[in-house]
Each structure stands twice: as structure tokens, then as C-alpha cells.
C-alpha atoms as a PDB file:
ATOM      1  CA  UNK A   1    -190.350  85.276  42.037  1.00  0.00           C
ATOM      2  CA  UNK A   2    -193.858  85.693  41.132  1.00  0.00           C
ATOM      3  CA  UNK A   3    -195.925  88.092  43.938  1.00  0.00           C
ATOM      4  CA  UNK A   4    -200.215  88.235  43.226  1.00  0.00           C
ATOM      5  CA  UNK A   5    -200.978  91.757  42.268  1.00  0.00           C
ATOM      6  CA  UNK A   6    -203.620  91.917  44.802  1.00  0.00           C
ATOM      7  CA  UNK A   7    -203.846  94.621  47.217  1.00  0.00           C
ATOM      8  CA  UNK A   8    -199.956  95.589  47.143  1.00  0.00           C
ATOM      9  CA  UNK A   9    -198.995  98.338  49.546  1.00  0.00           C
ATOM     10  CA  UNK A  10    -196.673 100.123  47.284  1.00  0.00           C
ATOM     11  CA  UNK A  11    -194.096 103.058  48.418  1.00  0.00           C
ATOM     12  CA  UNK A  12    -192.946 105.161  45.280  1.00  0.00           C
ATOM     13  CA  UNK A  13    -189.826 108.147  45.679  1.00  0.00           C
ATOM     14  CA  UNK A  14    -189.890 111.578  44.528  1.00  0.00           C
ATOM     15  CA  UNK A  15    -189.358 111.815  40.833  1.00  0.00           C
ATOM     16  CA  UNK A  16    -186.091 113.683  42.024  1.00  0.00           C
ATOM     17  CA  UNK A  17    -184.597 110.543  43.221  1.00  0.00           C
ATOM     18  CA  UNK A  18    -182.166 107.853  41.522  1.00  0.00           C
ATOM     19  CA  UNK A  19    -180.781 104.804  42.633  1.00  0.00           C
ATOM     20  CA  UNK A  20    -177.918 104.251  44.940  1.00  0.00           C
ATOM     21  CA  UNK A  21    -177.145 102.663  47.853  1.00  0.00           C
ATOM     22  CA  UNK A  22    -179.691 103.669  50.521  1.00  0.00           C
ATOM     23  CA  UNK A  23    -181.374  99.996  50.732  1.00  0.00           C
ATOM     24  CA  UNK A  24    -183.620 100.676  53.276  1.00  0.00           C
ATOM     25  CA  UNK A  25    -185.465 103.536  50.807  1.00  0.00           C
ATOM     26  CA  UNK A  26    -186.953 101.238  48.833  1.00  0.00           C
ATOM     27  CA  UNK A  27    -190.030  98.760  49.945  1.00  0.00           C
ATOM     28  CA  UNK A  28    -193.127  97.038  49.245  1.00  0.00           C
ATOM     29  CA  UNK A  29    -195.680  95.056  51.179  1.00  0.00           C
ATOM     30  CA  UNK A  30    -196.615  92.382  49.070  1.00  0.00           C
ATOM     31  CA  UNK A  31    -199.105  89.344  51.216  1.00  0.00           C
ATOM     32  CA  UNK A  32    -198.362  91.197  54.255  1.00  0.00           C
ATOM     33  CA  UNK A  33    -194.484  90.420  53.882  1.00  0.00           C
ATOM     34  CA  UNK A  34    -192.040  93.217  53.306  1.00  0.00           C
ATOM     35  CA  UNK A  35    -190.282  92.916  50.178  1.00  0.00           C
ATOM     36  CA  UNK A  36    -187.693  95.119  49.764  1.00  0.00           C
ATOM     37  CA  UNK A  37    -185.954  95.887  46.056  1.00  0.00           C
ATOM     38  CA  UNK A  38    -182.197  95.689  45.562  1.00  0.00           C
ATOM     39  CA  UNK A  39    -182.192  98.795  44.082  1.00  0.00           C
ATOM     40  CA  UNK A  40    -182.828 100.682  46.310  1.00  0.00           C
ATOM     41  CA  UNK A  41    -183.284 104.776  45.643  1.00  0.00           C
ATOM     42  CA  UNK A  42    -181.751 107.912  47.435  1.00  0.00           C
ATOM     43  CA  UNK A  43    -182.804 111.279  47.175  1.00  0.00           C
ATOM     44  CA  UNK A  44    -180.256 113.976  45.453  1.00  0.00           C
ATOM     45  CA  UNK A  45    -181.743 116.896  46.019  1.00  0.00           C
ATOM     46  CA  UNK A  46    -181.996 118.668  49.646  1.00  0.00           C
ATOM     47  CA  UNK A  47    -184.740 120.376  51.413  1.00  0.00           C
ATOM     48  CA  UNK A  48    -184.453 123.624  51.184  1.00  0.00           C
ATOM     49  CA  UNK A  49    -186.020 125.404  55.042  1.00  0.00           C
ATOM     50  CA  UNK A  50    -189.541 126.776  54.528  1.00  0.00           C
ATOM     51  CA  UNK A  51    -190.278 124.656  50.988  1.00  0.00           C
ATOM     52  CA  UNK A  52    -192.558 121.565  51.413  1.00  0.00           C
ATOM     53  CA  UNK A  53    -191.208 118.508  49.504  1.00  0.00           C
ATOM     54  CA  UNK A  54    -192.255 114.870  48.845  1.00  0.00           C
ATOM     55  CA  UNK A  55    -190.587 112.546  50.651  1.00  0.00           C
ATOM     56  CA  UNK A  56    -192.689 109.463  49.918  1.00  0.00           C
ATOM     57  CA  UNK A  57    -196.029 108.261  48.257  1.00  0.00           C
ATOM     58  CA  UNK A  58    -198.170 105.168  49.802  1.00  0.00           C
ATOM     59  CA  UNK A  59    -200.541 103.852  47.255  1.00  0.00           C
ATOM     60  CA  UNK A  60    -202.534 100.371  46.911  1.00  0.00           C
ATOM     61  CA  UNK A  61    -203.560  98.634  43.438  1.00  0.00           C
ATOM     62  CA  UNK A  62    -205.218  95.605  42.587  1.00  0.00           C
ATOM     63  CA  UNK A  63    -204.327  92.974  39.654  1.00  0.00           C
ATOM     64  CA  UNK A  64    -206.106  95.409  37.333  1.00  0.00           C
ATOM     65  CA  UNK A  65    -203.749  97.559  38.209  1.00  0.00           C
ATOM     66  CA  UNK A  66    -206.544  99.894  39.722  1.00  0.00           C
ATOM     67  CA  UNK A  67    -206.321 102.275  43.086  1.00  0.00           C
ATOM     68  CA  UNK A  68    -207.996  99.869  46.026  1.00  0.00           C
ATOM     69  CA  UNK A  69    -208.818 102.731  47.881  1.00  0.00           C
ATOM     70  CA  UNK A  70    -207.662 104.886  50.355  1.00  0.00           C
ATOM     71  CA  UNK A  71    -204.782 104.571  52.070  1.00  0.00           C
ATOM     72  CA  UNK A  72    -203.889 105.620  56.096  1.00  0.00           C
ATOM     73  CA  UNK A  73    -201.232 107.090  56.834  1.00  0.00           C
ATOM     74  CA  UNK A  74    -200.025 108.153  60.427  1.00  0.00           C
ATOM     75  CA  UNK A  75    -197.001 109.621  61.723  1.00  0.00           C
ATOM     76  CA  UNK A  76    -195.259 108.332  64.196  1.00  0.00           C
ATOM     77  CA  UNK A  77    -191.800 109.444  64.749  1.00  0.00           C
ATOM     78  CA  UNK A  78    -192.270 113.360  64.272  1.00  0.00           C
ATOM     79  CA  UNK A  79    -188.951 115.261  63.003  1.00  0.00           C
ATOM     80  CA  UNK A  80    -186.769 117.062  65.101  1.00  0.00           C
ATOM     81  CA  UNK A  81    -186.008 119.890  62.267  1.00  0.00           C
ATOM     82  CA  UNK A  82    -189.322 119.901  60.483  1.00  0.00           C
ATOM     83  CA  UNK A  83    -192.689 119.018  60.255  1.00  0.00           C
ATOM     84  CA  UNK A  84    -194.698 116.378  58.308  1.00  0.00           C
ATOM     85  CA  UNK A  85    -197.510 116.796  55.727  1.00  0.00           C
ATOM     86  CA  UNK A  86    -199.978 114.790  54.127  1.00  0.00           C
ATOM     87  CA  UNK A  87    -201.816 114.610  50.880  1.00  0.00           C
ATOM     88  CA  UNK A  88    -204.333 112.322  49.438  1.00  0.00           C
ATOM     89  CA  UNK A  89    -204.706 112.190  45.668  1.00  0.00           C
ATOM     90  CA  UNK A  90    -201.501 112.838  44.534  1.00  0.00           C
ATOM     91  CA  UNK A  91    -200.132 111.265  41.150  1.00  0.00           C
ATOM     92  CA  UNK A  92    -197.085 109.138  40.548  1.00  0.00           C
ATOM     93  CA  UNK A  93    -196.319 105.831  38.525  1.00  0.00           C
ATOM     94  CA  UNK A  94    -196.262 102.431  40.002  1.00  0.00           C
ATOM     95  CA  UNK A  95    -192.640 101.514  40.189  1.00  0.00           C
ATOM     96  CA  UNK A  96    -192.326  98.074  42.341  1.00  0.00           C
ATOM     97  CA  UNK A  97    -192.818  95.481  42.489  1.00  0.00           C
ATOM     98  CA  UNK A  98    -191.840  93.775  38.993  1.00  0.00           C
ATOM     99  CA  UNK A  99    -194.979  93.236  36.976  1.00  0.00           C
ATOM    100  CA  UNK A 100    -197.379  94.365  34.345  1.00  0.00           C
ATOM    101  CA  UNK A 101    -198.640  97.649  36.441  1.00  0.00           C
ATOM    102  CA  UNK A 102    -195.189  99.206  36.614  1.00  0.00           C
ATOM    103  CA  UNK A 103    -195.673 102.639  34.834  1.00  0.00           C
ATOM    104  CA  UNK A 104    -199.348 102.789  35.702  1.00  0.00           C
ATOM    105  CA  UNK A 105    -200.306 106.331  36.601  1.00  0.00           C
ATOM    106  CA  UNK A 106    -201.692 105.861  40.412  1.00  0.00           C
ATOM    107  CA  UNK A 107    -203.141 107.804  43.256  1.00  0.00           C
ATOM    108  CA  UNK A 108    -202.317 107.846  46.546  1.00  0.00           C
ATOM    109  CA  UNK A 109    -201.049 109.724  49.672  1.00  0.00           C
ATOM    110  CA  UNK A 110    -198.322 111.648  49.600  1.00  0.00           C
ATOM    111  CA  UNK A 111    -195.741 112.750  52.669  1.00  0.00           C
ATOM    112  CA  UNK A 112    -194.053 116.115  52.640  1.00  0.00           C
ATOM    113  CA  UNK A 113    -191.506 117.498  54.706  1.00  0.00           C
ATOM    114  CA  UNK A 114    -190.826 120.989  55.565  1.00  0.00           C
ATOM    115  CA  UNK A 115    -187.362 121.997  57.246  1.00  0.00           C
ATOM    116  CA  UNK A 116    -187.764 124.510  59.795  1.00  0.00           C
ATOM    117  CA  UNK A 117    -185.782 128.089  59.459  1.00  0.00           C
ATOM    118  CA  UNK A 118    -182.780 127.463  60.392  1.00  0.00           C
ATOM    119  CA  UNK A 119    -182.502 124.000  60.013  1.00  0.00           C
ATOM    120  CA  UNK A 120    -179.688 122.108  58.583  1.00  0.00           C
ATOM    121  CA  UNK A 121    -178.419 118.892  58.732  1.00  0.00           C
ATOM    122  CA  UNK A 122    -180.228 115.734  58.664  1.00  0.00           C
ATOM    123  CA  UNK A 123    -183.397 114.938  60.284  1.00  0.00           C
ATOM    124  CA  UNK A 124    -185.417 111.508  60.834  1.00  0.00           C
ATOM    125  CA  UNK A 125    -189.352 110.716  60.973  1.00  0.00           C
ATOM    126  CA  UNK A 126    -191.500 107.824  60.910  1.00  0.00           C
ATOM    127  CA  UNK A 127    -194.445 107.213  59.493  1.00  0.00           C
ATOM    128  CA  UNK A 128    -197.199 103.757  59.447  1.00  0.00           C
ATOM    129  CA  UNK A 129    -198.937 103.429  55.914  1.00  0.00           C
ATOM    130  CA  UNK A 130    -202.273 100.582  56.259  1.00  0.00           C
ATOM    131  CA  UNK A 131    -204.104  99.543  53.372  1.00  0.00           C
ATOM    132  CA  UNK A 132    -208.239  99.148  53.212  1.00  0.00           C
ATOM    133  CA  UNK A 133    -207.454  95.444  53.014  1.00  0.00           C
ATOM    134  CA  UNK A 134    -205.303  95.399  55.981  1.00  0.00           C
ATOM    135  CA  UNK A 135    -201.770  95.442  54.626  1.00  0.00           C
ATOM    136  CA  UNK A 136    -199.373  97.762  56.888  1.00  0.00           C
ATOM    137  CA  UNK A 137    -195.859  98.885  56.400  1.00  0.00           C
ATOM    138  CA  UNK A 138    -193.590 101.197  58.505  1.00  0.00           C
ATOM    139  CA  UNK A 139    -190.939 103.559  56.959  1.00  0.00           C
ATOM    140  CA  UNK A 140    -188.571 105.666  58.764  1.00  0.00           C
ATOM    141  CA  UNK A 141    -186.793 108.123  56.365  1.00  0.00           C
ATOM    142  CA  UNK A 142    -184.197 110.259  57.039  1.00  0.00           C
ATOM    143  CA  UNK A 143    -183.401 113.559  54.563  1.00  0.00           C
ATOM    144  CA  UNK A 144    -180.862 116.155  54.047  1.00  0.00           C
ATOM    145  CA  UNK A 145    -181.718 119.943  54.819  1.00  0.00           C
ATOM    146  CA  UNK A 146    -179.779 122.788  52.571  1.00  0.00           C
ATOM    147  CA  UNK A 147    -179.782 125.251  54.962  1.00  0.00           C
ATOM    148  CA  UNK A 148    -176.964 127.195  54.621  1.00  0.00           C
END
């Protein structure tokens, strides 16, 4: 399938991550449609309580396969164990969808998560990414805390 490369809402994992069978990790907005890969990625490595971690990084591109400007992010399912961070202008490579940008070095908003002392477990958030040009996507992610 052929997607335009214009103003794609694109969520890229933690380098840390490989692929397996978490399906709901993985997702793009592409023409305001959610287009979710078949390989999806999960996260092997836990978060250890006190250490900050990317989770997550939201980042729009254009056909050129340039940064279309900021994008907002808002949380809206705060974690039970944790807390939430975020970080404009952090780095990663454009990994979905299919296309001549993939491996583009990009800039966008990252989302950390912090375990609590003491925390172990799982915990779950939710966060609402929107583009300049409109495009919106919703991710709720749920992680693994090492807190033994």
C-alpha cells in the first residue's frame, strides 16, 4: 500500500526494544487513519525505580523527510507506580511507515517514565500525541518495573 509522506504522525521505540508480539506497541497515523505495523515491538529491558527511561518518541515529517514542527503531547492516563516525563528535541530514526525516510535521523518529543521506590510490577499510562497539521493519535503503554 502506498501512504503520502505528508505530515505522518510517527511513534518510534526505545533503541532497547525488538520485535515480538506486543501488536498494540507499534503505530502510525498516516491521513488521520491509524495504521498499525505487523511487527509490532516490545521492550526487553525493565525500569529500574528512580532511573528515567524512554518509553516512546512522537515525531512528524514531511515528504522531504523533514521535522514539520512541533509536536503536543499530553498525558492522560497518569501511572499508578511512576510518573511521566517529557522532552522535546530528542533524536531517533524514522522507522514506520515503509518508505524512503526510514533511517532518517528525526526530532521529536520524547516520553520517559520513572518507577517510583518501591515499585514493581507493571504499570499503565496514556498519553495523546497531535501534530501542527492536526493529525492525533492516542497510545496507552504499559511497562515492566525491576524492582526487586
Amino acid at each position: 500500500m502506498n501512504l503520502p509522506m505528508h505530515n505522518k504522525l510517527i511513534e518510534i521505540k526505545r533503541s532497547a526494544w525488538r520485535y515480538g508480539l506486543l501488536a498494540s506497541a507499534v503505530a502510525a497515523i498516516v491521513a488521520v487513519s491509524l495504521y498499525a505495523s505487523a511487527n509490532a515491538q516490545e521492550r526487553t529491558a525493565k525500569f529500574v525505580p528512580d532511573r528515567p527511561g524512554r518509553v516512546y518518541i512522537f515525531a512528524g515529517f514531511d515528504a522531504a523527510c523533514q521535522a514539520t514542527g512541533p509536536v503536543t503531547v499530553t498525558i492522560i492516563a497518569e501511572p499508578k507506580q511512576g510518573a511521566i516525563s517529557l522532552r522535546d528535541g530528542q533524536e531517533t530514526r524514522i522507522a514506520a511507515p515503509p518508505g524512503p525516510c526510514v533511517g532518517t535521523r528525526i526530532r521529536g518529543t520524547g516520553v520517559y517514565y520513572t518507577a517510583r521506590a518501591g515499585a514493581n510490577g507493571t504499570d499503565t499510562f496514556a498519553v495523546h500525541a497531535k501534530l501542527a497539521s492536526g493529525e492525533e493519535a492516542t497510545k496507552t503503554f504499559t511497562v515492566e518495573i525491576d524492582g526487586e
